[in-house]
Protein backbone atom coordinates (compact mmCIF):
# COMPACT_ATOMS: atom_id res chain seq x y z
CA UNK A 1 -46.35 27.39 -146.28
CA UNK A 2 -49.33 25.10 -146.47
CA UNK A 3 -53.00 27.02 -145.48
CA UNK A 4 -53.64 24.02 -142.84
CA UNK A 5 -50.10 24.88 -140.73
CA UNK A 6 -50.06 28.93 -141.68
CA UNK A 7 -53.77 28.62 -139.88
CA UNK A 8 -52.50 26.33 -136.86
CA UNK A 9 -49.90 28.59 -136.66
CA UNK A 10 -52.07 31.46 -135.99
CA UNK A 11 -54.07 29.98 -133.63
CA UNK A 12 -51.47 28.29 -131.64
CA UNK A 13 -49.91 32.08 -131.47
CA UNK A 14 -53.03 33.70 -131.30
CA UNK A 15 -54.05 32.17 -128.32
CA UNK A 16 -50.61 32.38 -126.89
CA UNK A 17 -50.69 35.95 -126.94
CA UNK A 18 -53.86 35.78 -125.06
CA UNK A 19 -53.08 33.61 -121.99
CA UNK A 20 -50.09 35.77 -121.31
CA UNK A 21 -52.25 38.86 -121.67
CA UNK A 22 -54.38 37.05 -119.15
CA UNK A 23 -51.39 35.67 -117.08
CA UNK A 24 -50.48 39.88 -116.86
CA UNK A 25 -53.72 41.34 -116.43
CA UNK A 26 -55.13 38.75 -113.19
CA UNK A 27 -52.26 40.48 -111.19
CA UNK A 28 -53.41 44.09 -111.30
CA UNK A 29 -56.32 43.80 -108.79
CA UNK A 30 -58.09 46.69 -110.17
CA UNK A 31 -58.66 45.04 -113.29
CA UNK A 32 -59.85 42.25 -111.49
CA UNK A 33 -62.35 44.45 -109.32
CA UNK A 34 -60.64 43.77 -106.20
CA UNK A 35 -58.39 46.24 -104.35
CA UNK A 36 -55.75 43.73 -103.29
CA UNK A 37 -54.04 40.50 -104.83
CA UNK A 38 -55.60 37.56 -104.25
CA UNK A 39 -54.61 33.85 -104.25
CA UNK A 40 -56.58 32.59 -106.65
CA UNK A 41 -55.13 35.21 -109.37
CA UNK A 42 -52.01 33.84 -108.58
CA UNK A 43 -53.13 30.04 -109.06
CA UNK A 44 -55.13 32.30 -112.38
CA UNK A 45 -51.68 33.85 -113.99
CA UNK A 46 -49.57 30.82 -113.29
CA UNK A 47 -52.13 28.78 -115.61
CA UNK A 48 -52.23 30.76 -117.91
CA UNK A 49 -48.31 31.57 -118.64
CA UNK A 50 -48.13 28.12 -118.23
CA UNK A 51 -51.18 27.39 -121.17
CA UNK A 52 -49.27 30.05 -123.43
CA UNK A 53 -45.84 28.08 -123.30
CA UNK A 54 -47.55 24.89 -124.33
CA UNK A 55 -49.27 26.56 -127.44
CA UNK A 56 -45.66 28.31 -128.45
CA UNK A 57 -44.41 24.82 -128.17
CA UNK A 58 -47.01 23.09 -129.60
CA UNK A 59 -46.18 25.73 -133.01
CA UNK A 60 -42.79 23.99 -133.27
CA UNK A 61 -45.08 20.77 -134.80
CA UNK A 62 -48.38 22.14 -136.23
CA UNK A 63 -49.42 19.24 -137.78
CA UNK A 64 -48.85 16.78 -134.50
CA UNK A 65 -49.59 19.17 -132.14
CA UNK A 66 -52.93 19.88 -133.32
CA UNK A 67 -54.31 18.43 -130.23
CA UNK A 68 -54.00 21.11 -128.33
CA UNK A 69 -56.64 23.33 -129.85
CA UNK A 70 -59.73 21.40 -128.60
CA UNK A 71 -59.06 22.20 -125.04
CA UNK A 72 -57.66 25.68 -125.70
CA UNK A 73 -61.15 25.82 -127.67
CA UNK A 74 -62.66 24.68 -124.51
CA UNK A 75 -60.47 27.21 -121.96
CA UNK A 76 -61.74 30.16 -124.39
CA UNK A 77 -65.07 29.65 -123.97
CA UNK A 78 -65.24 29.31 -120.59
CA UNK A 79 -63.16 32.26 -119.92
CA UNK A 80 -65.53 33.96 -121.74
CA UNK A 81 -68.22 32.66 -120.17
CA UNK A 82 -66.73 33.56 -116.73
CA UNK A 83 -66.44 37.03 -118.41
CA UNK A 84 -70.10 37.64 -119.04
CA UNK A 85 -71.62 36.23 -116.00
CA UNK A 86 -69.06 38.30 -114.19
CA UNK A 87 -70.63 41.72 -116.07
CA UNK A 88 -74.12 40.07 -115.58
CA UNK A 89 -73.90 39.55 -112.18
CA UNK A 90 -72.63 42.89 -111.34
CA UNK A 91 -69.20 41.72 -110.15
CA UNK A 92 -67.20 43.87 -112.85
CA UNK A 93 -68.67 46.48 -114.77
CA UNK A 94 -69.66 46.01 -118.59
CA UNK A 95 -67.20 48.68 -119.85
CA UNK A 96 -64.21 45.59 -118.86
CA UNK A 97 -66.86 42.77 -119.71
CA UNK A 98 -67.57 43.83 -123.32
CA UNK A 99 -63.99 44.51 -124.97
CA UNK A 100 -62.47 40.92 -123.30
CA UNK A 101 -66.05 39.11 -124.21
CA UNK A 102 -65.93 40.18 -127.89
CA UNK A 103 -62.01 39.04 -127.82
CA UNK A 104 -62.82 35.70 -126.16
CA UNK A 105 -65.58 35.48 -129.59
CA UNK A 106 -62.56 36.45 -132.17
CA UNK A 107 -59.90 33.70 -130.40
CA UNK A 108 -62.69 31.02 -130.36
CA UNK A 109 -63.37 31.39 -133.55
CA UNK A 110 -59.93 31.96 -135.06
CA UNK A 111 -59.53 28.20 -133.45
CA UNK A 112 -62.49 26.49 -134.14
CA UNK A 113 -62.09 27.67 -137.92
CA UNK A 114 -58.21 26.37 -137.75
CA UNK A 115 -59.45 23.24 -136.24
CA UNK A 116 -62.05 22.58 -138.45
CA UNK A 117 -60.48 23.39 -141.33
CA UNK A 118 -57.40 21.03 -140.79
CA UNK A 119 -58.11 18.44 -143.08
């Protein structure tokens, strides 16, 4: 298999794998810091199961699909954004903020490098 698609591949799994971790882990309100669901980590999980299907189909066609990583680039980063200025502001404590902000580094750059490195 050619580097460029084994590398799209990857990512386009990669990230996959994370959205549906997320998807999971925005319905157990504890995680969350909350004591109850709430409707916006409903509106949270359904984007994010909904993300992770379009990267698994996106895999089927590396090469065309490779379109997709930009804004999966883009929803990384913010999440972990999100993720820090939660543990900043106090909202969730570091020992959750840490661990998910050093995986939000990994999966943006495991894209970025497969994006870049397309040509």
């Amino acid at each position: 298999m050619d580097k460029k698609i084994r590398w799209l591949r990857i990512s386009y799994w990669i990230a996959a794998s994370a959205d549906f971790v997320v998807a999971i882990l925005v319905l157990i309100p504890s995680r969350m810091g909350v004591t109850h669901h709430v409707y916006p980590m409903g509106l949270m999980s359904a984007v994010a199961f909904s993300w992770g299907v379009l990267l698994v189909v996106a895999d089927r066609e590396p090469l065309e699909r490779q379109w997709i990583l930009p804004p999966t680039i883009l929803v990384v980063a913010l999440l972990g954004m999100v993720g820090v200025h939660a543990g900043i502001t106090g909202l969730l404590p570091l020992s959750h903020v840490i661990p998910s902000a050093c995986i939000s580094v990994i999966v943006f750059s495991i894209l970025t490098y497969s994006y870049l490195s397309r040509s």
